[in-house]
Protein backbone atom coordinates (compact mmCIF):
# COMPACT_ATOMS: atom_id res chain seq x y z
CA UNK A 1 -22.90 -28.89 6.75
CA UNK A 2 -26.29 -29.85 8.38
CA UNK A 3 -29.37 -29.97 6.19
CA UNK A 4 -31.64 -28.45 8.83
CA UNK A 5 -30.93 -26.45 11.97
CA UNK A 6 -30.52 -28.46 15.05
CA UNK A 7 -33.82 -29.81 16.55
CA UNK A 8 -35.06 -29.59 19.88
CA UNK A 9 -35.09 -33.48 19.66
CA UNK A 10 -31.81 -34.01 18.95
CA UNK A 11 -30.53 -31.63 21.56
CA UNK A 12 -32.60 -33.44 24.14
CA UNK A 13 -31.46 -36.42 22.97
CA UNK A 14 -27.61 -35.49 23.93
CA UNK A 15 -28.19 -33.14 26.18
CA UNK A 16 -31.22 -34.26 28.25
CA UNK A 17 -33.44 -31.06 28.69
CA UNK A 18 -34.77 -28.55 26.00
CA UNK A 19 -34.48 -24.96 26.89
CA UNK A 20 -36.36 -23.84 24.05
CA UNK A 21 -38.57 -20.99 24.74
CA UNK A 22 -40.97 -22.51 22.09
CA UNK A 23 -40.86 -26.58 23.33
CA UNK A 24 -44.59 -26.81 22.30
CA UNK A 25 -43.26 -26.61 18.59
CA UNK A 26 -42.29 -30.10 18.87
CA UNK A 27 -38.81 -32.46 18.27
CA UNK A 28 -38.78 -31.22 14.64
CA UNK A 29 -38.46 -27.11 15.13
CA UNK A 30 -35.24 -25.95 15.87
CA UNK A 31 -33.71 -26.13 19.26
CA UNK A 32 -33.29 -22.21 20.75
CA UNK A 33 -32.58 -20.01 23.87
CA UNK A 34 -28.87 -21.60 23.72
CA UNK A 35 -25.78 -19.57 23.86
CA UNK A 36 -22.72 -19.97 21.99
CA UNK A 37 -21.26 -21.68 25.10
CA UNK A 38 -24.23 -24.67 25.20
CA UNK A 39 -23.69 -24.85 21.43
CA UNK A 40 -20.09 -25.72 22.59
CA UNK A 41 -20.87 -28.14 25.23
CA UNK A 42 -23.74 -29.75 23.28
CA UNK A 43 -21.28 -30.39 20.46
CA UNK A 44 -18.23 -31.39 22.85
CA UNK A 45 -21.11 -34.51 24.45
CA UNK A 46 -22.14 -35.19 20.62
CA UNK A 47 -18.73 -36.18 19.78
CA UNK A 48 -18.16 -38.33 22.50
CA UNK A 49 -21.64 -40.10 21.58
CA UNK A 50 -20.89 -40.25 17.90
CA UNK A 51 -17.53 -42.51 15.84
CA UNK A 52 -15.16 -40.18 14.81
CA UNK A 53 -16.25 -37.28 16.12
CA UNK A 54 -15.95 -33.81 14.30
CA UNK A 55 -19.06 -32.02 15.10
CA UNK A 56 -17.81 -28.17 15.62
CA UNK A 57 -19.91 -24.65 14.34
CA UNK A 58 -19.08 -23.74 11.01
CA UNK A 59 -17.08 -20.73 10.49
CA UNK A 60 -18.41 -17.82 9.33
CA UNK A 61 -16.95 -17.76 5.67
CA UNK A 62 -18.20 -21.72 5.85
CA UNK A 63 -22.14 -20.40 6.58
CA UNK A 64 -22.14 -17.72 4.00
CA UNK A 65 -21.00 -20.37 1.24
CA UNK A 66 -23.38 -22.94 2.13
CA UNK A 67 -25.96 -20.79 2.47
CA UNK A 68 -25.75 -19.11 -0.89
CA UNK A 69 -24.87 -22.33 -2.66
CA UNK A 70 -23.25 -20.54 -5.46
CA UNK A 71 -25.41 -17.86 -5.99
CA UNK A 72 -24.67 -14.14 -5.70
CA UNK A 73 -27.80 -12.74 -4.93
CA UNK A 74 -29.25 -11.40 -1.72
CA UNK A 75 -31.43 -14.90 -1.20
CA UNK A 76 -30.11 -18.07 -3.22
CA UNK A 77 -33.43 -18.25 -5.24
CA UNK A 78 -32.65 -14.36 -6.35
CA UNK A 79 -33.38 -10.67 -5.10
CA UNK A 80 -35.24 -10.08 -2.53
CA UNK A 81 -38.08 -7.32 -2.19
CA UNK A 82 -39.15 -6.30 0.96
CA UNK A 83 -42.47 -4.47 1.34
CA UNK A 84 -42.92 -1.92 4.56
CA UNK A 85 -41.54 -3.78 7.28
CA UNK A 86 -42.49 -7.27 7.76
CA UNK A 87 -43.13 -8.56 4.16
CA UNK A 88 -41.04 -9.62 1.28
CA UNK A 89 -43.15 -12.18 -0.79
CA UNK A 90 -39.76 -13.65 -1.99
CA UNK A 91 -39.09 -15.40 1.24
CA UNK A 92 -42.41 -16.76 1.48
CA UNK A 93 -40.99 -20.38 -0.36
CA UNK A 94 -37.65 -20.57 1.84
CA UNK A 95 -37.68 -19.02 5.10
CA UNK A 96 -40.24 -18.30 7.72
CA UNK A 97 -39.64 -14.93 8.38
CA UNK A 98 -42.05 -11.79 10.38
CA UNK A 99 -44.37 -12.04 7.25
CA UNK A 100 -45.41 -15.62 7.79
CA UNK A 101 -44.56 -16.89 10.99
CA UNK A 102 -47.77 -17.39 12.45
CA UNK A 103 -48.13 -20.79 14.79
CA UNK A 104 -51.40 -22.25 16.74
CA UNK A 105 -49.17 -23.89 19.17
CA UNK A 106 -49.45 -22.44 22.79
CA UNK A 107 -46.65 -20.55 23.93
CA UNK A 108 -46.09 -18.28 20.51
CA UNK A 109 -44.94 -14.83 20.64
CA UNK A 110 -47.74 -12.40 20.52
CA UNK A 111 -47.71 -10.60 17.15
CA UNK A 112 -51.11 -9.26 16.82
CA UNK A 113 -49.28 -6.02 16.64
CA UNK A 114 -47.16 -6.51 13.84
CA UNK A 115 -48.03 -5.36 10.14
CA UNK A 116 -48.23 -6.50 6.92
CA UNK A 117 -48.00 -10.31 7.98
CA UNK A 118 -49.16 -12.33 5.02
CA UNK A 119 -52.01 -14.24 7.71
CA UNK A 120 -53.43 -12.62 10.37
CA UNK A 121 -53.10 -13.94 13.49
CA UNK A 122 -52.09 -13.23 17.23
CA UNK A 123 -49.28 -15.57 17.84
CA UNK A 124 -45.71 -16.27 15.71
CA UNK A 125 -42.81 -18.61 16.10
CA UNK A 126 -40.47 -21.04 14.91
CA UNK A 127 -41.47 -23.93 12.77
CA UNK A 128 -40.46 -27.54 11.92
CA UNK A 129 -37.23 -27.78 9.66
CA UNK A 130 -37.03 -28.70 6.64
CA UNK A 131 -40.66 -27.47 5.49
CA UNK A 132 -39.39 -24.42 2.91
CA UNK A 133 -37.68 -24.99 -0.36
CA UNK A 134 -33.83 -26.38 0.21
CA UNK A 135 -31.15 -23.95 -1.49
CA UNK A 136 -29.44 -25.69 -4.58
CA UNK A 137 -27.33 -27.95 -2.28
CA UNK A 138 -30.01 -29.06 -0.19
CA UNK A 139 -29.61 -27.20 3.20
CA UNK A 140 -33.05 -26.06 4.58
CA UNK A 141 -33.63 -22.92 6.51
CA UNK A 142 -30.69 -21.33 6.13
CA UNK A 143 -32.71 -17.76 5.70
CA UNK A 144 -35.51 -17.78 8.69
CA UNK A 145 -36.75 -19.81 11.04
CA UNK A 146 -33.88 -19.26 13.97
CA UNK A 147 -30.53 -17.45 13.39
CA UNK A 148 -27.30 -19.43 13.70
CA UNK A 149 -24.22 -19.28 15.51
CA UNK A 150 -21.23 -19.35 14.15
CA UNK A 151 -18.01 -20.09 15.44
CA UNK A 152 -16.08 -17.28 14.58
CA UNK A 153 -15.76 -13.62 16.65
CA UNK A 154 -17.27 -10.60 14.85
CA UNK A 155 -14.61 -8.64 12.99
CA UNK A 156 -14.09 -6.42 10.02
CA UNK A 157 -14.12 -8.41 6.97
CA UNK A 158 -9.93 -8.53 5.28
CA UNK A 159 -9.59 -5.52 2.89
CA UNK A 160 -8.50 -7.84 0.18
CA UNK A 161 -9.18 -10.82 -1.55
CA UNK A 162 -8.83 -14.68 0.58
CA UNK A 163 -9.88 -17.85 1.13
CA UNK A 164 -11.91 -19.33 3.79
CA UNK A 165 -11.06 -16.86 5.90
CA UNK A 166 -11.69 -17.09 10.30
CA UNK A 167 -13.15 -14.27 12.38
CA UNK A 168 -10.54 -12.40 14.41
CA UNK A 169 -8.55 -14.49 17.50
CA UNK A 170 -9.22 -12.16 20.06
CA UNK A 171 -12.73 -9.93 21.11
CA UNK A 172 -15.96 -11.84 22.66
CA UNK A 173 -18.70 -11.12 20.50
CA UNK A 174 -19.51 -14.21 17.98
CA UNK A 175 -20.98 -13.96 14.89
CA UNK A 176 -24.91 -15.29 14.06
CA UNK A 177 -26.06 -15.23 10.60
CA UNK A 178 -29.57 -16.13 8.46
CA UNK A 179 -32.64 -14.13 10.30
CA UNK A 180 -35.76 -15.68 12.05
CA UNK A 181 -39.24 -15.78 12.31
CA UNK A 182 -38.73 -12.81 14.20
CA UNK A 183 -40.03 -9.27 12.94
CA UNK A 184 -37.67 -7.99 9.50
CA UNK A 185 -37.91 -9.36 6.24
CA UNK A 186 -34.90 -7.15 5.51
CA UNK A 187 -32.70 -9.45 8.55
CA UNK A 188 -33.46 -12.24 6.48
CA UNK A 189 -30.85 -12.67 3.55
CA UNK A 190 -27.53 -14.53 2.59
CA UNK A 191 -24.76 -11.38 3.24
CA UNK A 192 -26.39 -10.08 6.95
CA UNK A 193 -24.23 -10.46 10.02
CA UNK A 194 -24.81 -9.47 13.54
CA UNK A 195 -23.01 -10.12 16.99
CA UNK A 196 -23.82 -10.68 20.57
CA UNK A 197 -21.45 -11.80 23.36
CA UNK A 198 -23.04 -15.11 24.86
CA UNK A 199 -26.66 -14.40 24.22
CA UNK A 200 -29.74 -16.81 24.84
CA UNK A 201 -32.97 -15.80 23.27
CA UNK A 202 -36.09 -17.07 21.25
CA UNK A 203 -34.94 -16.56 17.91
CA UNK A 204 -31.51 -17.98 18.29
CA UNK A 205 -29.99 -21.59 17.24
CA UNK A 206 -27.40 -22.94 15.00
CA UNK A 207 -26.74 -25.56 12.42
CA UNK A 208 -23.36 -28.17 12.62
CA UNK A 209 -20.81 -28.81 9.92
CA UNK A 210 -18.75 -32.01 10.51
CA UNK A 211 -15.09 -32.10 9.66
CA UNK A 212 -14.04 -35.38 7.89
């Protein structure tokens, strides 16, 4: 699995271009606005740059594990308490997250608005990886910072008990797990899963694995 989400440098660096809504971040913040179908095509052009290959999306059931890192608990460093909307002080040391999102780059989201943010300031966004404390197996912004596709379509999880399970083989909408710097400190924990068809936005990226 990656240690950091993708970066807008890397992805210009296969792909050519950065269609990341917030480029003035920098190479080191995570690359967003791409779909699950550029995540494809970036990876298909990585492989043919890179020996051996085996760049894909991890599954779902893959994400979840790595995230957690063998912990059981809504964040891998514990519980998590959230306070109104925007705030939970225990994702303050791992994930950049609606509380503490706030950037001085131009091109940031306005969030004058928004409330209980632990700074207050009139523009948020995405931030460099790698920055917040690593979960117990080293993998940086796994909670925060950009959500991340996974390869997998968005089913119902098996009624019983398996192992590495994969999403259902037919349906469109793909699974995206971790939260952003976007708005709810409640989106932003190790179990959470939401869906969208093909969707490009702001607070979207994704992290590879690497098959051996």
């Amino acid at each position: 699995m990656g240690q950091t989400e993708v970066t807008q440098g890397l992805w210009k660096a296969v792909m050519g271009s950065n269609p990341s809504h917030f480029s003035n971040c920098g190479d080191d913040c995570p690359v967003e606005k791409v779909s699950w179908d550029d995540c494809q095509a970036f990876i298909g052009k990585l492989n043919g740059m890179v020996s051996g290959g085996g760049f894909r999306l991890p599954t779902e059931a893959e994400w979840e594990y790595a995230c957690r890192a063998g912990t059981t608990t809504a964040l891998y460093t514990g519980t998590i308490r959230i306070e109104g909307v925007n705030n939970s002080p225990d994702l303050d040391p791992i994930a950049w997250y609606g509380g503490n999102s706030c950037v001085n780059y131009d091109g940031g989201y306005d969030c004058s608005g928004w409330s209980e943010k632990q700074i207050s300031c009139g523009r948020c966004g995405t931030h460099a990886v790698g920055n917040k404390k690593a979960n117990g197996w080293g993998l940086y912004d796994t909670i925060g910072n950009v959500w991340e596709w996974c390869e997998d379509r968005y089913g119902d999880y098996p009624s019983g008990s398996v192992t590495d399970p994969e999403g259902p083989s037919g349906g469109s909408p793909r699974v995206y797990r971790g939260g952003c710097w976007l708005f709810y400190a409640r989106l932003c924990r190790s179990a959470l899963r939401l869906d969208a068809p093909d969707s490009r936005d702001g607070g979207l990226g994704f992290r590879l694995a690497r098959t051996r």
